[in-house]
PDB file of N, CA and C in Angstrom:
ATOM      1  N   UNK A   1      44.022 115.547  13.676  1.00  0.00           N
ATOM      2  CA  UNK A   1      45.069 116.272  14.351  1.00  0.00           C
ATOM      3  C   UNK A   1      46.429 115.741  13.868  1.00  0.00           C
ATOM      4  N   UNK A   2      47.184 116.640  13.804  1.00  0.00           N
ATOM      5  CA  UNK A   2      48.770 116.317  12.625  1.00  0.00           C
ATOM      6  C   UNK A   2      49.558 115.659  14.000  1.00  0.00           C
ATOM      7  N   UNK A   3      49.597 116.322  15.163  1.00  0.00           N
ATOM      8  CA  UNK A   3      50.569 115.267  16.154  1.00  0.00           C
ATOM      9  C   UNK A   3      50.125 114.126  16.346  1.00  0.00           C
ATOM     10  N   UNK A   4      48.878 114.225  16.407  1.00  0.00           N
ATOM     11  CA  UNK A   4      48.420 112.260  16.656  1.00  0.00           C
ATOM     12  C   UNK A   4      48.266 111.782  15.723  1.00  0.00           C
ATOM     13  N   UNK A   5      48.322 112.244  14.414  1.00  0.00           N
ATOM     14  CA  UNK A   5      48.828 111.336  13.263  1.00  0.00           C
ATOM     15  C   UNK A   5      50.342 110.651  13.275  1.00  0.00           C
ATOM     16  N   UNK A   6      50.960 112.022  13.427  1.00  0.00           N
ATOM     17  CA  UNK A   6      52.337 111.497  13.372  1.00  0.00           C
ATOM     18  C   UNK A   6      53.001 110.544  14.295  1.00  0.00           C
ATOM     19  N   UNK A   7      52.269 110.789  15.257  1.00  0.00           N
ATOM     20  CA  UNK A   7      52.658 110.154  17.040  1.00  0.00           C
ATOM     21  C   UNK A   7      51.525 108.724  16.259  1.00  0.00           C
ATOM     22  N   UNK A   8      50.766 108.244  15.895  1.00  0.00           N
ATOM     23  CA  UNK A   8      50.566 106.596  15.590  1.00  0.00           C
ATOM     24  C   UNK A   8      51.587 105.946  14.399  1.00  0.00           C
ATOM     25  N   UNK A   9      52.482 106.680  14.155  1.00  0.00           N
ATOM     26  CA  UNK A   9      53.845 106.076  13.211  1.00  0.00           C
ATOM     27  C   UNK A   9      54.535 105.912  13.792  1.00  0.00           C
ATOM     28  N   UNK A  10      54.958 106.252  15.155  1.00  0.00           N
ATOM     29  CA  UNK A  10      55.784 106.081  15.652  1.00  0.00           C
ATOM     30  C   UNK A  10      55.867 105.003  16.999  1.00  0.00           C
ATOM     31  N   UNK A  11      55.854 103.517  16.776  1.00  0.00           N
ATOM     32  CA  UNK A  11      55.631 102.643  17.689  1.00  0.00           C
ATOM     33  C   UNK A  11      57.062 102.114  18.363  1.00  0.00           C
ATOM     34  N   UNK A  12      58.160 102.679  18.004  1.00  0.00           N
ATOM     35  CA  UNK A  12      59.363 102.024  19.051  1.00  0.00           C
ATOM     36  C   UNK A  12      60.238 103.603  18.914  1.00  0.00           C
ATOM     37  N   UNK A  13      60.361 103.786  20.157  1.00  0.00           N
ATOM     38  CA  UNK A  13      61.485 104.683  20.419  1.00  0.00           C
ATOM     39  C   UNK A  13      62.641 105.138  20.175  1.00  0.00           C
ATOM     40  N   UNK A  14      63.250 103.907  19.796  1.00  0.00           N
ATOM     41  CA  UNK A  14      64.391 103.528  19.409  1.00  0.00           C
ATOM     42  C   UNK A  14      64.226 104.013  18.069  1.00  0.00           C
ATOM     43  N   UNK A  15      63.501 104.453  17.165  1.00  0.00           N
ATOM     44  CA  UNK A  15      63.007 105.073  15.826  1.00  0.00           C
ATOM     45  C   UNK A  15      63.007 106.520  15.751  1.00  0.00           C
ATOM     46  N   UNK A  16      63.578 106.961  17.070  1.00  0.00           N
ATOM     47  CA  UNK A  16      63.932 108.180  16.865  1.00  0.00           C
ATOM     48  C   UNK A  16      65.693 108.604  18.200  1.00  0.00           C
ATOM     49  N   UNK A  17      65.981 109.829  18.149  1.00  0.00           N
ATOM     50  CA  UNK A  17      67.192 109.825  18.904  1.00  0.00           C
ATOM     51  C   UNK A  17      66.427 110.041  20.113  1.00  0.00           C
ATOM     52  N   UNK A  18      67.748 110.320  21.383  1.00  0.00           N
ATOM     53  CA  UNK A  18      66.835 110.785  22.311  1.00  0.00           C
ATOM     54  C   UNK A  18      66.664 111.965  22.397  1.00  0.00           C
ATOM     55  N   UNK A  19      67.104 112.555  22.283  1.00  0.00           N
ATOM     56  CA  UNK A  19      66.556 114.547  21.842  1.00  0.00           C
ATOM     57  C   UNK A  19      65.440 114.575  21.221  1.00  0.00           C
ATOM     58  N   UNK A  20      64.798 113.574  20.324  1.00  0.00           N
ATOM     59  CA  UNK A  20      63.386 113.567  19.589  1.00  0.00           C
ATOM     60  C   UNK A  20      62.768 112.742  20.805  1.00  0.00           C
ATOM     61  N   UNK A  21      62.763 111.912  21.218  1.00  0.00           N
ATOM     62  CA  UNK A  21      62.130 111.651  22.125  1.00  0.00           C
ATOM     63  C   UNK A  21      61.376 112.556  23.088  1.00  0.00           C
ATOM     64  N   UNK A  22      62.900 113.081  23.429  1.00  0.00           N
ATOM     65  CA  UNK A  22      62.445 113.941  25.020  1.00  0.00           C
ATOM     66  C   UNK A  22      61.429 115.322  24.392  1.00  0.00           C
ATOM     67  N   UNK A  23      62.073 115.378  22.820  1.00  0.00           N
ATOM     68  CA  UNK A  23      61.200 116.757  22.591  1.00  0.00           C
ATOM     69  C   UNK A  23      59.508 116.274  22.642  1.00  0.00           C
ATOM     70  N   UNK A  24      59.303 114.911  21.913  1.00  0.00           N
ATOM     71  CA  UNK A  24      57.944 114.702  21.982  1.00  0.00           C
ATOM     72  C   UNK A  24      57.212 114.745  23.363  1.00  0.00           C
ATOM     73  N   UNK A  25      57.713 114.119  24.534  1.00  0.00           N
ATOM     74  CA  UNK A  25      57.813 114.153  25.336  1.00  0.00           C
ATOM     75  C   UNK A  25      57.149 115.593  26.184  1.00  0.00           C
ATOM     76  N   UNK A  26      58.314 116.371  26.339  1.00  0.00           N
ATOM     77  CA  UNK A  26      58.337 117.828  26.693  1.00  0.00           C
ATOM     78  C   UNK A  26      56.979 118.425  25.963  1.00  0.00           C
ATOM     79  N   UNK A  27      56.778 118.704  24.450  1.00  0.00           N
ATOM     80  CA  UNK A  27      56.410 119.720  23.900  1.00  0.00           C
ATOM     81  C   UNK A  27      54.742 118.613  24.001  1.00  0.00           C
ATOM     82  N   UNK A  28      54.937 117.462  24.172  1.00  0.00           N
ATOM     83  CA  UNK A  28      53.479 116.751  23.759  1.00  0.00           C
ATOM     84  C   UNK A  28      52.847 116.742  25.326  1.00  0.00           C
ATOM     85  N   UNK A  29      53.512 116.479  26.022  1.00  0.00           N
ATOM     86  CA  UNK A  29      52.852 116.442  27.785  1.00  0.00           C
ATOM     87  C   UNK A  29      52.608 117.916  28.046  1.00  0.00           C
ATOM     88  N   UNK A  30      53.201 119.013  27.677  1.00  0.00           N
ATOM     89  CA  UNK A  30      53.390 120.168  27.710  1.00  0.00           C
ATOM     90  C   UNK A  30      52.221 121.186  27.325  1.00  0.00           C
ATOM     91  N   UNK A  31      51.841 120.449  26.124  1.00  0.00           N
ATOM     92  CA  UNK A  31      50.792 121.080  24.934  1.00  0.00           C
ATOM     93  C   UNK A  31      49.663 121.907  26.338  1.00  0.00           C
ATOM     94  N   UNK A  32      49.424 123.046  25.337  1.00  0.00           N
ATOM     95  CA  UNK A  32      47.930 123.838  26.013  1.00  0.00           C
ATOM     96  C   UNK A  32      46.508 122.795  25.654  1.00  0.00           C
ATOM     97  N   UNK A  33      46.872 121.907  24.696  1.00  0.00           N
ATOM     98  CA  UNK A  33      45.749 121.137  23.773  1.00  0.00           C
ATOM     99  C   UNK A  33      45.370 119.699  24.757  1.00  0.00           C
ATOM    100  N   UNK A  34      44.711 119.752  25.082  1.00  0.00           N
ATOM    101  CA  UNK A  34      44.443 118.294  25.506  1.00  0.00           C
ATOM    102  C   UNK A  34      44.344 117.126  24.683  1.00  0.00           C
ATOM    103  N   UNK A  35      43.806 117.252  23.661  1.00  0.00           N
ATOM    104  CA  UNK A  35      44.082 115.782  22.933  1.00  0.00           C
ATOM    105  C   UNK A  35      45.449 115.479  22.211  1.00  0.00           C
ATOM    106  N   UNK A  36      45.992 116.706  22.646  1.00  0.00           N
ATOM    107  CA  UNK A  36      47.485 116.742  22.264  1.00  0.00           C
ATOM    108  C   UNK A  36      48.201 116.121  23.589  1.00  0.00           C
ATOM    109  N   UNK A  37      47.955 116.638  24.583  1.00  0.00           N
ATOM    110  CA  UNK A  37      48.389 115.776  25.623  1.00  0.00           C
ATOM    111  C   UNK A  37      48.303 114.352  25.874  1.00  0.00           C
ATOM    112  N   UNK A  38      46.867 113.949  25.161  1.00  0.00           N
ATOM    113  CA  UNK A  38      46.440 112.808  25.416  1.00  0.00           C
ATOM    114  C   UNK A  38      46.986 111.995  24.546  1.00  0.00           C
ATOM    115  N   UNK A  39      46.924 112.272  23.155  1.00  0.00           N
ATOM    116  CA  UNK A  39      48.060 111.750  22.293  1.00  0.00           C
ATOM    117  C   UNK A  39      49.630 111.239  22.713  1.00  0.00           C
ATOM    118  N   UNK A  40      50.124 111.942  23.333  1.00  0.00           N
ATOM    119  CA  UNK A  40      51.408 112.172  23.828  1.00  0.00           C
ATOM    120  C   UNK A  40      51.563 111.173  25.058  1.00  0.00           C
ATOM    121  N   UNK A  41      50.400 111.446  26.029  1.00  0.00           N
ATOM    122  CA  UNK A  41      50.341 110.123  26.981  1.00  0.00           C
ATOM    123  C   UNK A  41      50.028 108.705  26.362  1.00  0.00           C
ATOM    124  N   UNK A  42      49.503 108.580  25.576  1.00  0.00           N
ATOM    125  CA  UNK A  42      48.968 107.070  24.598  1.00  0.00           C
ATOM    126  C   UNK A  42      50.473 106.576  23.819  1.00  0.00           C
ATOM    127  N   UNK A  43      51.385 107.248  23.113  1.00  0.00           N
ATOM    128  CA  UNK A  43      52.454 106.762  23.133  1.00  0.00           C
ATOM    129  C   UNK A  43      53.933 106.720  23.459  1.00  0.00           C
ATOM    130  N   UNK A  44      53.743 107.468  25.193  1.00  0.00           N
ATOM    131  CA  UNK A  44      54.773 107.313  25.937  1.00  0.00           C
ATOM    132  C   UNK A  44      54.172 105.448  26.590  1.00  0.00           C
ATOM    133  N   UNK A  45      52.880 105.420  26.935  1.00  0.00           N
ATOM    134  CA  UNK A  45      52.410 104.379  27.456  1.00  0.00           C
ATOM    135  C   UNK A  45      52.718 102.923  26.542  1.00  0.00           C
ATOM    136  N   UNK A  46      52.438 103.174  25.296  1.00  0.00           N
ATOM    137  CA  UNK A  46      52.779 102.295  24.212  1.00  0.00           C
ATOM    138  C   UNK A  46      54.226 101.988  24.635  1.00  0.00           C
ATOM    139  N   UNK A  47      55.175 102.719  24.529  1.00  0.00           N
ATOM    140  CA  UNK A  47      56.175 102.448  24.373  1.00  0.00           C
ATOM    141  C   UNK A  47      57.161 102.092  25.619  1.00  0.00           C
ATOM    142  N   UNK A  48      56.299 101.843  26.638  1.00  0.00           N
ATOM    143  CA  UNK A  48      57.038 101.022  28.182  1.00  0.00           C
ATOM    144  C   UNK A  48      56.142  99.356  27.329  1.00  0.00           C
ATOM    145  N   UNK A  49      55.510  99.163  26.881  1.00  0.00           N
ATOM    146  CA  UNK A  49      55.289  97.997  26.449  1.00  0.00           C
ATOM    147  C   UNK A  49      55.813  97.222  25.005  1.00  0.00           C
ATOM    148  N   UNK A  50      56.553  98.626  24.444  1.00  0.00           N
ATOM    149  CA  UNK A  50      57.758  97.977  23.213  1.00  0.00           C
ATOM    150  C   UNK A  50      58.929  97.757  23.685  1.00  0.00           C
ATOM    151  N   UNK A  51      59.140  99.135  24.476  1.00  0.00           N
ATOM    152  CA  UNK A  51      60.740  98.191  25.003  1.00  0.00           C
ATOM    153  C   UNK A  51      60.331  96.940  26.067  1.00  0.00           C
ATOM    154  N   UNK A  52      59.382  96.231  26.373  1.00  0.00           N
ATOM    155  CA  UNK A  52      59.541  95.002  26.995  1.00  0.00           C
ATOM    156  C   UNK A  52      58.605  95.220  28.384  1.00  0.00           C
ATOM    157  N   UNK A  53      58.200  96.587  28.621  1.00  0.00           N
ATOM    158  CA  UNK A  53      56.518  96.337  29.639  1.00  0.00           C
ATOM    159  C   UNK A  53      58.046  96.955  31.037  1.00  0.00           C
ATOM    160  N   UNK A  54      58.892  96.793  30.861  1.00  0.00           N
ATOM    161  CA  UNK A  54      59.770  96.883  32.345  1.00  0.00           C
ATOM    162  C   UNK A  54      60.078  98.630  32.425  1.00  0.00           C
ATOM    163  N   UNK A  55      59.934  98.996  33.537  1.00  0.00           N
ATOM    164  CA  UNK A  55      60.115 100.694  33.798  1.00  0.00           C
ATOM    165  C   UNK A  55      61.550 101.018  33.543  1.00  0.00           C
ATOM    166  N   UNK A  56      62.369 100.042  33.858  1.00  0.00           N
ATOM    167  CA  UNK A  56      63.696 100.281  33.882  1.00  0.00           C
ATOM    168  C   UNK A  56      64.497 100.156  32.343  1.00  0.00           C
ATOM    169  N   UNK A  57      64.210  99.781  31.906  1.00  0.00           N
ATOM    170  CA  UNK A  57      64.461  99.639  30.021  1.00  0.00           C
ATOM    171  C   UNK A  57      63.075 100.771  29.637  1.00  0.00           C
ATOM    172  N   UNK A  58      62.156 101.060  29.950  1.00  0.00           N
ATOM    173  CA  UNK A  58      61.615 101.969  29.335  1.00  0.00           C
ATOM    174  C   UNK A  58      62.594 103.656  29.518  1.00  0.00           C
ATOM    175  N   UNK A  59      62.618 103.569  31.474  1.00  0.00           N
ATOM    176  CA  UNK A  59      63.594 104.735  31.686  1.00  0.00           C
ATOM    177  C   UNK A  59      64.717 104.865  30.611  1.00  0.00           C
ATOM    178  N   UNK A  60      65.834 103.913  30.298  1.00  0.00           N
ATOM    179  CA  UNK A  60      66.618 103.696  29.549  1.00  0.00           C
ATOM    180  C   UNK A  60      66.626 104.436  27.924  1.00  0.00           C
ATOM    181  N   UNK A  61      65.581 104.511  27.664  1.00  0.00           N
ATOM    182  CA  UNK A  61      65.173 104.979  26.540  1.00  0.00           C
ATOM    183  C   UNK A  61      65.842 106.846  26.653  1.00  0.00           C
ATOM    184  N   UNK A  62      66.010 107.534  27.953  1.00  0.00           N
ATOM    185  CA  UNK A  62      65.691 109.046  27.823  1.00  0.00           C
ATOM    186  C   UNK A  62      67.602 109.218  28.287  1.00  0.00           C
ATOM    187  N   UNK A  63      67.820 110.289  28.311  1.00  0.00           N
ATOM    188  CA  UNK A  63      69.040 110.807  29.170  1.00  0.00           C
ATOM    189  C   UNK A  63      68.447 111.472  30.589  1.00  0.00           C
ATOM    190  N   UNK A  64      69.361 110.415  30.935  1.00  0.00           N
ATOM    191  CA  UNK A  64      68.568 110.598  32.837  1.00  0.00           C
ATOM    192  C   UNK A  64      69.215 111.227  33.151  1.00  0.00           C
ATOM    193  N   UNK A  65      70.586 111.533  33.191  1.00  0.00           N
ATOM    194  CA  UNK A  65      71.521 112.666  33.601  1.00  0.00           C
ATOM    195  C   UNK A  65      71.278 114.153  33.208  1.00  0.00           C
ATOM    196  N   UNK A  66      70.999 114.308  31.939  1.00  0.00           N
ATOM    197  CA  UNK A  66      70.996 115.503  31.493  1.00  0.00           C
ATOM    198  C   UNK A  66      69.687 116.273  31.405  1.00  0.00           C
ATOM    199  N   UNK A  67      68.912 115.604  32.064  1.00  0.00           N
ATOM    200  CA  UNK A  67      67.558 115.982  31.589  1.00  0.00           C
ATOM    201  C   UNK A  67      66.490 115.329  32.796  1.00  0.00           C
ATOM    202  N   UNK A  68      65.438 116.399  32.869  1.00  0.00           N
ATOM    203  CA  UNK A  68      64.321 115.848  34.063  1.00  0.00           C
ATOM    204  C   UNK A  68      63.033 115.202  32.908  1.00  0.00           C
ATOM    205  N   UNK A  69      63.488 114.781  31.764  1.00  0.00           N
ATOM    206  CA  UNK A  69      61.928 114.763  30.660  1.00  0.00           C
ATOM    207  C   UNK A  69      61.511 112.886  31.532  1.00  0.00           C
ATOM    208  N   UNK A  70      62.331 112.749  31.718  1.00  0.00           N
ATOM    209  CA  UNK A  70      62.095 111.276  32.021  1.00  0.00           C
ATOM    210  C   UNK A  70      61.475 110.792  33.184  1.00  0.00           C
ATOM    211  N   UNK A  71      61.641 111.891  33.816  1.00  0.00           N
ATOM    212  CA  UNK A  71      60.611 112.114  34.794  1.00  0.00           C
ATOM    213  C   UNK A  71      58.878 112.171  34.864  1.00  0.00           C
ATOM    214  N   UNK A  72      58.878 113.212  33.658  1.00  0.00           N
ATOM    215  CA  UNK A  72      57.488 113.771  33.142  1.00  0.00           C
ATOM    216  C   UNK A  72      57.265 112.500  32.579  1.00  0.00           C
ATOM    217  N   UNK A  73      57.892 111.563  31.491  1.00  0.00           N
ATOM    218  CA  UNK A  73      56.998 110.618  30.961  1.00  0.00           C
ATOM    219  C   UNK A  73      56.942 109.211  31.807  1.00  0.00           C
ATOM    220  N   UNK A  74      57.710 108.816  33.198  1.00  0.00           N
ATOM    221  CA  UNK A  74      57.146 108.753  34.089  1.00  0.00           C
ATOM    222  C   UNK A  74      55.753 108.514  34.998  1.00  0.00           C
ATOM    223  N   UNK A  75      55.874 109.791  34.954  1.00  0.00           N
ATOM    224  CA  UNK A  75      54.570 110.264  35.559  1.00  0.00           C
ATOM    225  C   UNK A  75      53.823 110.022  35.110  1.00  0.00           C
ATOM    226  N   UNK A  76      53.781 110.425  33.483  1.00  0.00           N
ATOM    227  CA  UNK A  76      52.480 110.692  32.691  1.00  0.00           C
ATOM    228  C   UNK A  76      52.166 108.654  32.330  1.00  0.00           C
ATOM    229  N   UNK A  77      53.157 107.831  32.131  1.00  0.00           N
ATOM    230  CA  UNK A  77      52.969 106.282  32.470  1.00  0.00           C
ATOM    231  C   UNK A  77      51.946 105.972  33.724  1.00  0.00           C
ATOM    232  N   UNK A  78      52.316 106.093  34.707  1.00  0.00           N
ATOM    233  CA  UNK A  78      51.477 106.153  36.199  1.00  0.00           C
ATOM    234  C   UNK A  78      49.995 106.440  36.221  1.00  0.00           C
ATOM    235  N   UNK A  79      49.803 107.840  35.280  1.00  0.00           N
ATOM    236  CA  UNK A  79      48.433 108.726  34.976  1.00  0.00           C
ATOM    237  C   UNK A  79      47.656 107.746  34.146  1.00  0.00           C
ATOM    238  N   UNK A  80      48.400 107.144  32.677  1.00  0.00           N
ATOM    239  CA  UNK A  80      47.749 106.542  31.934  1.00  0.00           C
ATOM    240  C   UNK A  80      47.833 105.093  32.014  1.00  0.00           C
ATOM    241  N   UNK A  81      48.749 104.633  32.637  1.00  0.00           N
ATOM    242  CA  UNK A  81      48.950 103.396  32.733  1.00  0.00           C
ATOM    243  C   UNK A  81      48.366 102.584  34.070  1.00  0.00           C
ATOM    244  N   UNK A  82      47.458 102.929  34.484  1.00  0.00           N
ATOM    245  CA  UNK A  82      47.559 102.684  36.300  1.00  0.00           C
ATOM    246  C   UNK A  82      47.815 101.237  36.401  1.00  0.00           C
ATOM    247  N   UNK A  83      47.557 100.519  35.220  1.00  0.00           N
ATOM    248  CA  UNK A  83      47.938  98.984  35.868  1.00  0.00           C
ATOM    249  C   UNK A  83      49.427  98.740  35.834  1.00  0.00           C
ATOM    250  N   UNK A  84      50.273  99.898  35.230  1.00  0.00           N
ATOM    251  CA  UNK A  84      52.020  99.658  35.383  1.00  0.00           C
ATOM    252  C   UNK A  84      52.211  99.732  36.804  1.00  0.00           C
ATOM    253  N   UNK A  85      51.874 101.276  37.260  1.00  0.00           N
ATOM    254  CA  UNK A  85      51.737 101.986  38.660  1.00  0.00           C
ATOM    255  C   UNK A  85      51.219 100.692  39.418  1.00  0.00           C
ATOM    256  N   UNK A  86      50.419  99.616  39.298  1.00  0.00           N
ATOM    257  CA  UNK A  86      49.974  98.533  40.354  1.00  0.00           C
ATOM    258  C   UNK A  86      50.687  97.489  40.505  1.00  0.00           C
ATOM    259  N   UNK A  87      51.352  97.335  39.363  1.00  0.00           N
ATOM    260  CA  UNK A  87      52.439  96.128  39.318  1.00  0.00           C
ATOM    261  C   UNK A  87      53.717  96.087  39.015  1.00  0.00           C
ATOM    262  N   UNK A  88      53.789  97.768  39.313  1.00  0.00           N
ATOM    263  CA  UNK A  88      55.714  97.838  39.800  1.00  0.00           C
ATOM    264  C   UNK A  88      56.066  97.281  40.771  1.00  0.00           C
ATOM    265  N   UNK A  89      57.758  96.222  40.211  1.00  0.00           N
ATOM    266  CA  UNK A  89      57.917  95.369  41.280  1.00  0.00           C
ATOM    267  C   UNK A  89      59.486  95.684  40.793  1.00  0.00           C
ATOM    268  N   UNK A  90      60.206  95.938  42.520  1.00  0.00           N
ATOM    269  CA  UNK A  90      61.882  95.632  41.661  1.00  0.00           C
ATOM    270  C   UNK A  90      62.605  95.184  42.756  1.00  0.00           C
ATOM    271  N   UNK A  91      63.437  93.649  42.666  1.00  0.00           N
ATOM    272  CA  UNK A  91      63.808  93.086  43.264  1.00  0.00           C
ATOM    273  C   UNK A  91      62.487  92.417  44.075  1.00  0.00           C
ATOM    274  N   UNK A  92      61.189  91.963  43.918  1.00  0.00           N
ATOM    275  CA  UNK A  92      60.957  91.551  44.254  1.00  0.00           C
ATOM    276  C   UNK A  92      59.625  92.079  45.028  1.00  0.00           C
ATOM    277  N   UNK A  93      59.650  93.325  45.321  1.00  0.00           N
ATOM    278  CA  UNK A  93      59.219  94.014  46.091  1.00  0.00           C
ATOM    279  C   UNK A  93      58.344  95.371  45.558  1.00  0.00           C
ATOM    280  N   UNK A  94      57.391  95.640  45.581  1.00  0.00           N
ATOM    281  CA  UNK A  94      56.643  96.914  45.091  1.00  0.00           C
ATOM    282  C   UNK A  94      57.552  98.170  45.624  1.00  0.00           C
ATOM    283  N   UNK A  95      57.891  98.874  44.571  1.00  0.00           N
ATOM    284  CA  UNK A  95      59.261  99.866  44.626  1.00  0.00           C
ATOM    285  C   UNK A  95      58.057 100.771  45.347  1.00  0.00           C
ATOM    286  N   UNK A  96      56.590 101.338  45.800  1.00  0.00           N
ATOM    287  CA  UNK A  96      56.458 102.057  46.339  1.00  0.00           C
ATOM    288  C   UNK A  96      55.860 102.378  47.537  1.00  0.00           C
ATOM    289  N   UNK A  97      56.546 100.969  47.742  1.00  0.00           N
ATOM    290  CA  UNK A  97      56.191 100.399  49.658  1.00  0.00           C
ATOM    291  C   UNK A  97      58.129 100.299  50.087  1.00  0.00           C
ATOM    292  N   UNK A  98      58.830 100.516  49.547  1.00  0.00           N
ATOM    293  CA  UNK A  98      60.070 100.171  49.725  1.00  0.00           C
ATOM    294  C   UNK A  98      60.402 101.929  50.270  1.00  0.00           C
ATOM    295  N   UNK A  99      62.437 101.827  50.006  1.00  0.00           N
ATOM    296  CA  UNK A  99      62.904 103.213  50.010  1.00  0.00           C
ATOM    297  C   UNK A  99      62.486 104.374  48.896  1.00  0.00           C
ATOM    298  N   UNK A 100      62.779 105.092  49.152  1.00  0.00           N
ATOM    299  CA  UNK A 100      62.068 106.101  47.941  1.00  0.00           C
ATOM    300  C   UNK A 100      62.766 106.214  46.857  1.00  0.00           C
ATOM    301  N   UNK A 101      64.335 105.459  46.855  1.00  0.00           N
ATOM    302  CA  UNK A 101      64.791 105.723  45.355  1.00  0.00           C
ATOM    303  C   UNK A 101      65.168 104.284  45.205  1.00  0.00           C
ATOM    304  N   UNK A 102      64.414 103.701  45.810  1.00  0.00           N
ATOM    305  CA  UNK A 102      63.820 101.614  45.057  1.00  0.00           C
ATOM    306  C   UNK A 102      63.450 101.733  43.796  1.00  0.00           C
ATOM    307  N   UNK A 103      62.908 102.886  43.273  1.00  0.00           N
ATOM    308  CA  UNK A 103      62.303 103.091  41.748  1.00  0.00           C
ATOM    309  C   UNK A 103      63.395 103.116  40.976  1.00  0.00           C
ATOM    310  N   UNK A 104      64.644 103.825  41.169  1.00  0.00           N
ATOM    311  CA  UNK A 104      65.656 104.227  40.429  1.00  0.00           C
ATOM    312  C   UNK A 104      66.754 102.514  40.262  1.00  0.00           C
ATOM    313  N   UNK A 105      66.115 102.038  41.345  1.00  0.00           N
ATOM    314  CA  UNK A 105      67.599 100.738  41.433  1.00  0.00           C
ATOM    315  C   UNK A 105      67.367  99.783  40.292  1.00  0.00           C
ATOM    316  N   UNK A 106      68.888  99.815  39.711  1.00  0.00           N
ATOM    317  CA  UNK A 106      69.000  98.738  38.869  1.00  0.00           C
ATOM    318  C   UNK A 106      69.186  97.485  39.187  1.00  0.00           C
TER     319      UNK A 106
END
């Protein structure tokens, strides 16, 4: 498959803008194809563990203002990642026993 070829060249984010990002993002979580999806979830997941394993430097990676994609890869972290989803902690505290926008605080 040509996207999950291309998507295992691509191991830091920062290796592309964020408009390529969010498009992989969008068009790869998006796909009618499932192993296209699945592709797409394998290196949004990769890449909360290049920028440094932390949600908040991974968020960092997208335009949070202009755009809901950062949302979707997010999510799709949570889906594939469940041990991120178990050991989100910010300030100290599991952001999803806290307030509801504890996730967002820097």
């Amino acid at each position: 498959m040509v996207y999950s070829h291309v998507l295992d060249h691509l191991q830091h984010p920062k290796q592309l803008t964020i408009s390529q990002r969010e498009l992989i993002v969008r068009n790869g979580l998006g796909d009618r194809q499932a192993p296209v999806r699945a592709a797409a979830g394998k290196l949004i997941g990769i890449w909360v563990d290049v920028v440094g394993g932390g949600l908040i430097e991974f968020l960092r990676t997208f335009d949070l203002l202009g755009s809901e994609v950062a949302e979707d890869a997010l999510f799709s972290v949570f889906v594939t990642r469940p041990d991120i989803f178990d050991n989100a902690q910010f300030d100290g505290k599991s952001c999803f026993h806290s307030a509801p926008l504890g996730l967002m605080a820097t």
